[in-house]
PDB file of N, CA and C in Angstrom:
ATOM      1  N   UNK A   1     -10.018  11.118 -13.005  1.00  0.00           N
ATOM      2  CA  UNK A   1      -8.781  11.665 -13.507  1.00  0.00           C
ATOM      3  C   UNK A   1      -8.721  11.487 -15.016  1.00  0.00           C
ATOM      4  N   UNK A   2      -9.657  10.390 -15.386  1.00  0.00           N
ATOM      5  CA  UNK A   2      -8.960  10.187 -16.860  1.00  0.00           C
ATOM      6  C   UNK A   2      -9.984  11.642 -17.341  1.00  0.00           C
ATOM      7  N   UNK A   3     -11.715  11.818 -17.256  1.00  0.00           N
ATOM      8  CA  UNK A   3     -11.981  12.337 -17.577  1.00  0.00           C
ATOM      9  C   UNK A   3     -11.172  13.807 -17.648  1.00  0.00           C
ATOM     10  N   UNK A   4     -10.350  14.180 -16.643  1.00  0.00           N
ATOM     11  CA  UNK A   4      -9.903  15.350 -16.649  1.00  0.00           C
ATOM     12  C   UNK A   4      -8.917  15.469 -17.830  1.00  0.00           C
ATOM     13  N   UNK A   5      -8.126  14.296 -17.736  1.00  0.00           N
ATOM     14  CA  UNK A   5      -7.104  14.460 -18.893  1.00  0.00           C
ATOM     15  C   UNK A   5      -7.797  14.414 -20.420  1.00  0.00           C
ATOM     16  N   UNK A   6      -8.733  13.781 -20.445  1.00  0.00           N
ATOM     17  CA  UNK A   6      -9.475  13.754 -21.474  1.00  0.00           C
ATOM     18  C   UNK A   6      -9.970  15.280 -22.050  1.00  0.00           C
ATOM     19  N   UNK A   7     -10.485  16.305 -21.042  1.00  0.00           N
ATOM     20  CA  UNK A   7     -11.169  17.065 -21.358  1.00  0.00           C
ATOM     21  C   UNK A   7      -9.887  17.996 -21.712  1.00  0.00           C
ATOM     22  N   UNK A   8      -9.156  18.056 -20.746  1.00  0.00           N
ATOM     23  CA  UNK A   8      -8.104  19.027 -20.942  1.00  0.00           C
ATOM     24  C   UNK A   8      -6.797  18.688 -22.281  1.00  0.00           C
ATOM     25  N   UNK A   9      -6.922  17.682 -22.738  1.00  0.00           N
ATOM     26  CA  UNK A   9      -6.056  16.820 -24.043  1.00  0.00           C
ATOM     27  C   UNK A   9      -4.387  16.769 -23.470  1.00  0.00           C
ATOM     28  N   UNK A  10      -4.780  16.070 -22.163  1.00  0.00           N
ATOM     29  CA  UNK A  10      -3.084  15.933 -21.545  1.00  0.00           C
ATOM     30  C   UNK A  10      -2.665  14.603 -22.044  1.00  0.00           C
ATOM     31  N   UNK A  11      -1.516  14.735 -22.451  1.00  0.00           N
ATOM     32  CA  UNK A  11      -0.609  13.978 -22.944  1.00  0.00           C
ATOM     33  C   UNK A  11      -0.610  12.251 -21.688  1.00  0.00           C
ATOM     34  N   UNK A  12      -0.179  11.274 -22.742  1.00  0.00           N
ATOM     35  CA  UNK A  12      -0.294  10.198 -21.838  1.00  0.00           C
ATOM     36  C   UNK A  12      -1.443   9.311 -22.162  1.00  0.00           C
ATOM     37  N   UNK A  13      -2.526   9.700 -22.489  1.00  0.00           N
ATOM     38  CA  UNK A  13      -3.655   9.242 -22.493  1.00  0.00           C
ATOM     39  C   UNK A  13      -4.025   8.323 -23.318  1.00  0.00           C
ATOM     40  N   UNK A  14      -4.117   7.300 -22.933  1.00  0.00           N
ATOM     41  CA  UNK A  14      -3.918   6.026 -24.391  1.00  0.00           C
ATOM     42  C   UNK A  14      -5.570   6.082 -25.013  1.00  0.00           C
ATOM     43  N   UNK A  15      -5.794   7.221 -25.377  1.00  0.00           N
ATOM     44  CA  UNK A  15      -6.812   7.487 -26.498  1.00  0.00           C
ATOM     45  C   UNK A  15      -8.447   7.703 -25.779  1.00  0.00           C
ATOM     46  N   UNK A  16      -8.436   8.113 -24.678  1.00  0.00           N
ATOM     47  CA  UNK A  16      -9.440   8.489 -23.728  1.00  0.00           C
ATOM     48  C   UNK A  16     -10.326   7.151 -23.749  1.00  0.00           C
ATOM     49  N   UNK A  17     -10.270   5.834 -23.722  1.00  0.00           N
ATOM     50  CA  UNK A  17     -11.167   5.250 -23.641  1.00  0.00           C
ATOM     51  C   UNK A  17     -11.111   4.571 -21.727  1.00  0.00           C
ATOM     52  N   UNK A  18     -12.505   4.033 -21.456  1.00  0.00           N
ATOM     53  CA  UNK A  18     -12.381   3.672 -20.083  1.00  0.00           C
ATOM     54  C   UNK A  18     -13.620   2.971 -20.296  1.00  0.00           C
ATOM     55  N   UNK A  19     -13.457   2.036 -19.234  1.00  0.00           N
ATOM     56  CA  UNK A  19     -14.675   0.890 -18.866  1.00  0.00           C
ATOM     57  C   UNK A  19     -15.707   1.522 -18.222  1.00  0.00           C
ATOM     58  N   UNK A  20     -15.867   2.758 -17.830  1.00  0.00           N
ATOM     59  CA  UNK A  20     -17.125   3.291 -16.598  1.00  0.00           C
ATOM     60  C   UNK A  20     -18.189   4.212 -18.342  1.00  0.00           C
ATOM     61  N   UNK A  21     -19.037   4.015 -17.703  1.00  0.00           N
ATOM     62  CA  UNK A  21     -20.147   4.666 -18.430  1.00  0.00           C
ATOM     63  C   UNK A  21     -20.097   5.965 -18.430  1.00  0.00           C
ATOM     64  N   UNK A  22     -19.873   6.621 -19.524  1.00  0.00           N
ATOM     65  CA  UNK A  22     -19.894   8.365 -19.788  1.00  0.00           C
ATOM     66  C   UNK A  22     -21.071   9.026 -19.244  1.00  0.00           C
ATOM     67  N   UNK A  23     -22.277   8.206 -19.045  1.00  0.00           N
ATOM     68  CA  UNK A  23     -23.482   9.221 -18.987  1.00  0.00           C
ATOM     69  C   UNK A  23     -23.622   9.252 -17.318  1.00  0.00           C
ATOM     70  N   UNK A  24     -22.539   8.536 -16.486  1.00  0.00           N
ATOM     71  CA  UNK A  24     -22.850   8.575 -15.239  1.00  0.00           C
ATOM     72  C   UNK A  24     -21.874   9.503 -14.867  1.00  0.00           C
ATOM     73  N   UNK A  25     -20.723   9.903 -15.584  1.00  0.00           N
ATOM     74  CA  UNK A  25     -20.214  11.086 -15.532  1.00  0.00           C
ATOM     75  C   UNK A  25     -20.652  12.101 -16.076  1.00  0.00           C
ATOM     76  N   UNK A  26     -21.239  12.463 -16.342  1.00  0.00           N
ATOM     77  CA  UNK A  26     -22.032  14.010 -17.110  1.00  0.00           C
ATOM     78  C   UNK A  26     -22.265  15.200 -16.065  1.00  0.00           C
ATOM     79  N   UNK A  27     -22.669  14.352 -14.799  1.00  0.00           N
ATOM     80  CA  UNK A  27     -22.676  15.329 -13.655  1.00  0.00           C
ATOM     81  C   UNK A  27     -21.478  16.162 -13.367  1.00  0.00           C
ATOM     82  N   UNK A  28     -20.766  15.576 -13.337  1.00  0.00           N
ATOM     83  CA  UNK A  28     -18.770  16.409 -12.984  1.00  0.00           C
ATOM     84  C   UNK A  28     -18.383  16.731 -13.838  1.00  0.00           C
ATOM     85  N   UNK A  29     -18.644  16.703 -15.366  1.00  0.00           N
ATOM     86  CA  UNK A  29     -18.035  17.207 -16.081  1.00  0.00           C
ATOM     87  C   UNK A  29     -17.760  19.094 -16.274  1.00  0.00           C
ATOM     88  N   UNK A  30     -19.080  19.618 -15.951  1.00  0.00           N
ATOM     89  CA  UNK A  30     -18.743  20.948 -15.886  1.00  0.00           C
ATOM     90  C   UNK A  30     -17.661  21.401 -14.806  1.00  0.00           C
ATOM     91  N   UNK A  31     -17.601  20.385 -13.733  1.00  0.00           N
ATOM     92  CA  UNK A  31     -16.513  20.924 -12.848  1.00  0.00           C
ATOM     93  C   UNK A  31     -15.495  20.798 -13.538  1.00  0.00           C
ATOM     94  N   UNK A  32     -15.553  19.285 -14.142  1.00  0.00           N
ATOM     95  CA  UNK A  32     -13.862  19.006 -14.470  1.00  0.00           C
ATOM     96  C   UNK A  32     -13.013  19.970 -15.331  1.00  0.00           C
ATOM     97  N   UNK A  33     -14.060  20.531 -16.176  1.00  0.00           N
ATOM     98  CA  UNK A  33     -13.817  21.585 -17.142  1.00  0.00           C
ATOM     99  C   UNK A  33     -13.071  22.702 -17.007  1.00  0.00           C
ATOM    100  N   UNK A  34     -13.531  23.199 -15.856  1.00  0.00           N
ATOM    101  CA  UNK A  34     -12.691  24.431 -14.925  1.00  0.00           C
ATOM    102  C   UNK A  34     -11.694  23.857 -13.998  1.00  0.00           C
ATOM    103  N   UNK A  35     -11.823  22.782 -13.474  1.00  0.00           N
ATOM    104  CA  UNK A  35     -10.495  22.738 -12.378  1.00  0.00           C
ATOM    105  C   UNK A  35      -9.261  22.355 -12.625  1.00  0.00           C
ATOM    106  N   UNK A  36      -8.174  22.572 -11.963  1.00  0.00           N
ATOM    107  CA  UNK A  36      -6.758  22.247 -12.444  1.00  0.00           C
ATOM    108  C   UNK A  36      -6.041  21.197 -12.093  1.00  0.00           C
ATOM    109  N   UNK A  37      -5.576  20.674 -12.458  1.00  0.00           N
ATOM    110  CA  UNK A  37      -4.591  19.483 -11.903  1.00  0.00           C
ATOM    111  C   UNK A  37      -4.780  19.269 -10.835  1.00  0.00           C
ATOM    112  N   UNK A  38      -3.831  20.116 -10.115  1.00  0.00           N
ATOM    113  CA  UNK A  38      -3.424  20.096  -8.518  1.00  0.00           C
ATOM    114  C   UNK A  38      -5.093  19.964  -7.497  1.00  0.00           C
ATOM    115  N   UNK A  39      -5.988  20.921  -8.347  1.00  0.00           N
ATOM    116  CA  UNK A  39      -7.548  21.173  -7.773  1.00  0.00           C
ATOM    117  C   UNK A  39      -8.184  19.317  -7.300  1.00  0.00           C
ATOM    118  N   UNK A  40      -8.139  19.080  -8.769  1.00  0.00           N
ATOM    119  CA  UNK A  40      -8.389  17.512  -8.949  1.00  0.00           C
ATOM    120  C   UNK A  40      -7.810  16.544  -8.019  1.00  0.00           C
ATOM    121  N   UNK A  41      -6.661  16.652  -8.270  1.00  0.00           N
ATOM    122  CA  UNK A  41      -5.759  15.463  -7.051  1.00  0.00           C
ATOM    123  C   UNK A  41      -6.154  15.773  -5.628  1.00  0.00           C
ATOM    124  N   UNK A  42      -6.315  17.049  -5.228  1.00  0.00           N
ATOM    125  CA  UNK A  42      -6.273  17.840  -4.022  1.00  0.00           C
ATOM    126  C   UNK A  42      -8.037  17.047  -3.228  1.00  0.00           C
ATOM    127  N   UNK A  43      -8.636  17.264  -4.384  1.00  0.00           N
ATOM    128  CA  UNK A  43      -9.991  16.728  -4.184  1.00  0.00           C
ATOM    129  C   UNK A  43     -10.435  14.708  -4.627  1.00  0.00           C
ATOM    130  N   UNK A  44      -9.513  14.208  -5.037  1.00  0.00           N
ATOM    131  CA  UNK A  44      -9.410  12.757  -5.087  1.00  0.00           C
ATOM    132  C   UNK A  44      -8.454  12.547  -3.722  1.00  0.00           C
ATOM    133  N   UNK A  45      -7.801  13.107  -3.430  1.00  0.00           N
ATOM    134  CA  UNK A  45      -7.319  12.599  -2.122  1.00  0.00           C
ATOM    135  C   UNK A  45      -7.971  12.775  -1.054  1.00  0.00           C
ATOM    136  N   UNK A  46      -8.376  13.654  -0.862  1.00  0.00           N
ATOM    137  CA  UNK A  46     -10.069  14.034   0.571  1.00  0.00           C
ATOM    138  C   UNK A  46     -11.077  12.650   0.220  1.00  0.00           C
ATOM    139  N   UNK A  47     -11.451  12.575  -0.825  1.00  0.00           N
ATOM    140  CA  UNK A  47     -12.178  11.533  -1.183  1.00  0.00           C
ATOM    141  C   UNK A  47     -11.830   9.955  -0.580  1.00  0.00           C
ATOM    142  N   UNK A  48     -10.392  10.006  -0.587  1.00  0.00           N
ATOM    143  CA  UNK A  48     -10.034   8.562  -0.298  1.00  0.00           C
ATOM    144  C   UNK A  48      -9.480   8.397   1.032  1.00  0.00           C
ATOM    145  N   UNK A  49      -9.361   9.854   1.658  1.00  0.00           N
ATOM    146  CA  UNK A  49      -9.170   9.195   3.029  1.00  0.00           C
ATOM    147  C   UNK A  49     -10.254   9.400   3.839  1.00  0.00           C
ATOM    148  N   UNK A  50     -11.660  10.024   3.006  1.00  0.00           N
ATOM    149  CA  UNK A  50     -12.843   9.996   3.466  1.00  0.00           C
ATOM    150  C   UNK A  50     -13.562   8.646   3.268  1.00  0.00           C
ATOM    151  N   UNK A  51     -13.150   7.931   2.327  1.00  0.00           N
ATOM    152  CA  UNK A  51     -13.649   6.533   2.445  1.00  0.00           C
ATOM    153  C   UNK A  51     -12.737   5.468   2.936  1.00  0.00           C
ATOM    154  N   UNK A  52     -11.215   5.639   3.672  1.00  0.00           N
ATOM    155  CA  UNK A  52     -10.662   5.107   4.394  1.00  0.00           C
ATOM    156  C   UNK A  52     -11.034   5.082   5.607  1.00  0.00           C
ATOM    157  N   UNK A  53     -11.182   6.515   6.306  1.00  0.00           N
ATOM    158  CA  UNK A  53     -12.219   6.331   7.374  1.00  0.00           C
ATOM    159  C   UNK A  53     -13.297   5.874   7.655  1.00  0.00           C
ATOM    160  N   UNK A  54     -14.154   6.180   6.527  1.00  0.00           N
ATOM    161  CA  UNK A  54     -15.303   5.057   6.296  1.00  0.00           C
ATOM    162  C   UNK A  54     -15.015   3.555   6.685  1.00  0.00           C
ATOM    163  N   UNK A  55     -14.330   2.889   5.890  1.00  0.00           N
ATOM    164  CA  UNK A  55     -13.988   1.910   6.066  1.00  0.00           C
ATOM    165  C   UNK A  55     -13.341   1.939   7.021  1.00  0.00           C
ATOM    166  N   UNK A  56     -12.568   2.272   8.117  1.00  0.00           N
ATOM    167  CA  UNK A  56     -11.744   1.840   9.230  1.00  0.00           C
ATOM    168  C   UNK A  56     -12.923   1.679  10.719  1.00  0.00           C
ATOM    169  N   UNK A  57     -14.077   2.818  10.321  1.00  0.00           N
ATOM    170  CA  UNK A  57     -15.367   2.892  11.460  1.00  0.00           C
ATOM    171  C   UNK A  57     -15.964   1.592  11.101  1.00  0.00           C
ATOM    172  N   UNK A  58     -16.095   1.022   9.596  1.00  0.00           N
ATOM    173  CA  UNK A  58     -17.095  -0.053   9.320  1.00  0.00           C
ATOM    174  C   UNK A  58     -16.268  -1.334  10.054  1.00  0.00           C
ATOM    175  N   UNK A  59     -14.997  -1.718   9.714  1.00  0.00           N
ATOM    176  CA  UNK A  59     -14.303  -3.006   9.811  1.00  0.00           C
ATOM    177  C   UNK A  59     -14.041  -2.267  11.478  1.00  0.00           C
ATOM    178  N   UNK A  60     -13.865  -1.881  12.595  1.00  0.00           N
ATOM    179  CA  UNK A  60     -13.914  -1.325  13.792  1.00  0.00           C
ATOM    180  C   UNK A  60     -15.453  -1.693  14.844  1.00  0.00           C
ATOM    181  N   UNK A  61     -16.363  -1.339  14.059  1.00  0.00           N
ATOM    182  CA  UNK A  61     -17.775  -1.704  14.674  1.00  0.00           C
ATOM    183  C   UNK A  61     -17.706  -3.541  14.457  1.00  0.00           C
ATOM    184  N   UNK A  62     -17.359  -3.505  13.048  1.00  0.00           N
ATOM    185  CA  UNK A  62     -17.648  -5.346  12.775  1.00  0.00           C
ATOM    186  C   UNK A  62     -16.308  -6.030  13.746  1.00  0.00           C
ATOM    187  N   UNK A  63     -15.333  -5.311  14.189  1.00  0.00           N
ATOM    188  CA  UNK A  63     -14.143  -6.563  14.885  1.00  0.00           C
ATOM    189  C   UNK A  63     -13.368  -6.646  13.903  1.00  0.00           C
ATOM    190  N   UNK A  64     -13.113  -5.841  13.156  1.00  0.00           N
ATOM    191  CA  UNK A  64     -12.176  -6.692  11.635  1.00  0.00           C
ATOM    192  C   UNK A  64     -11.062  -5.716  11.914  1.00  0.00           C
ATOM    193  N   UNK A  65     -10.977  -4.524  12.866  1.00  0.00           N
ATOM    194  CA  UNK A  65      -9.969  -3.573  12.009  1.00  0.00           C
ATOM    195  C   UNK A  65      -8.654  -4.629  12.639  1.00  0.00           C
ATOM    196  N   UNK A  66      -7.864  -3.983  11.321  1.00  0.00           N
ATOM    197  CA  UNK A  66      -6.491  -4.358  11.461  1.00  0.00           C
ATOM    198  C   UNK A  66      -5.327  -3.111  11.408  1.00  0.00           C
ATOM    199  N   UNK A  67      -4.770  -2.576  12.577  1.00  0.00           N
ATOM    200  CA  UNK A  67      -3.787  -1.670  12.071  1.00  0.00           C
ATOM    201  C   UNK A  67      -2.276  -1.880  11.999  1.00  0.00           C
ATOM    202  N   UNK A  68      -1.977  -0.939  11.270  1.00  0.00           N
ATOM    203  CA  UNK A  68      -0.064  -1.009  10.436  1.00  0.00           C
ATOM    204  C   UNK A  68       0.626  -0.467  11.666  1.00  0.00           C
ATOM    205  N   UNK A  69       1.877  -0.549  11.876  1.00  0.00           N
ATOM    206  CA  UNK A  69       2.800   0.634  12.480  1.00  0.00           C
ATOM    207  C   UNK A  69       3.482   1.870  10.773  1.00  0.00           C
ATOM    208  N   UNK A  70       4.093   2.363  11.335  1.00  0.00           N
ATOM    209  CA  UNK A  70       4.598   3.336  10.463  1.00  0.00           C
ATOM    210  C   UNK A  70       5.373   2.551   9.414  1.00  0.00           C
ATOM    211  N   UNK A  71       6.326   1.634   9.901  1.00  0.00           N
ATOM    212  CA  UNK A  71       6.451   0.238   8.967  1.00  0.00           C
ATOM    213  C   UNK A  71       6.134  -0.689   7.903  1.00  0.00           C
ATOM    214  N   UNK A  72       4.646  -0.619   7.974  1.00  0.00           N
ATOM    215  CA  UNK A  72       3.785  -1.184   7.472  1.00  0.00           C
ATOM    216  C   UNK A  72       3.610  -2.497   8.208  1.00  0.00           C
ATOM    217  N   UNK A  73       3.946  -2.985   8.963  1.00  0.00           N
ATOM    218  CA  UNK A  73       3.698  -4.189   9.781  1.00  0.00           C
ATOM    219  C   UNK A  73       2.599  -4.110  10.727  1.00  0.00           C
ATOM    220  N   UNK A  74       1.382  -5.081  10.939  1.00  0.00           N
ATOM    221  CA  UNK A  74       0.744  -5.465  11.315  1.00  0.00           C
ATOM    222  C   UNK A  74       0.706  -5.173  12.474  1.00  0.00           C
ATOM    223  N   UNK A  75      -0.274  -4.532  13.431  1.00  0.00           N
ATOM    224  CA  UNK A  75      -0.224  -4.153  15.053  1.00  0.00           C
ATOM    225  C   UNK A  75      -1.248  -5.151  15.412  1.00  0.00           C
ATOM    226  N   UNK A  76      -1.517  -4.837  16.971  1.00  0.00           N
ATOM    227  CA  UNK A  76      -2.651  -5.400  17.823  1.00  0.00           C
ATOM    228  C   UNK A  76      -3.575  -4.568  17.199  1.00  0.00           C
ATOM    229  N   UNK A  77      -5.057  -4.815  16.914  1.00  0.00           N
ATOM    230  CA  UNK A  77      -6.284  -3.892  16.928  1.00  0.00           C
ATOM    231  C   UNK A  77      -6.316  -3.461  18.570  1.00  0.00           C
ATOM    232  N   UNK A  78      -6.907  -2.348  18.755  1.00  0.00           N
ATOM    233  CA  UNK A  78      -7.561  -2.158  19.817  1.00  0.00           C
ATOM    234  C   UNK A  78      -9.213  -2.071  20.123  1.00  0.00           C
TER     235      UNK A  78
END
């Protein structure tokens, strides 16, 4: 996200700097270039409930899962 705001010069941005290495982003940058806001978020959110599932199959096989009710309170695993 920052790169996006970076490329696109959106406001907010406390001066484009970030701790991750630029040259390991070079790959996405031509995307980031063309896509829009909404494109971006739309595609960071698939991402994270693709590695939530990830993680819910990993801690599930190991015995670890733990699930919420709608609440947020703690259930039985099954």
């Amino acid at each position: 996200m920052m790169l996006s705001c970076e490329l696109h010069n959106s406001s907010g941005v406390k001066g484009g700097i970030t701790n991750f290495d630029p040259a390991e982003d070079e790959k996405y940058l031509s995307w980031l270039q063309v896509v829009n806001q909404d494109e971006l978020v739309t595609a960071l959110r698939g991402d994270g409930r693709k590695q939530a599932a990830q993680r819910m199959l990993r801690q599930k096989k190991d015995g670890q899962l733990v699930l919420y009710d709608s609440s947020g309170f703690e259930t039985a695993s099954g």
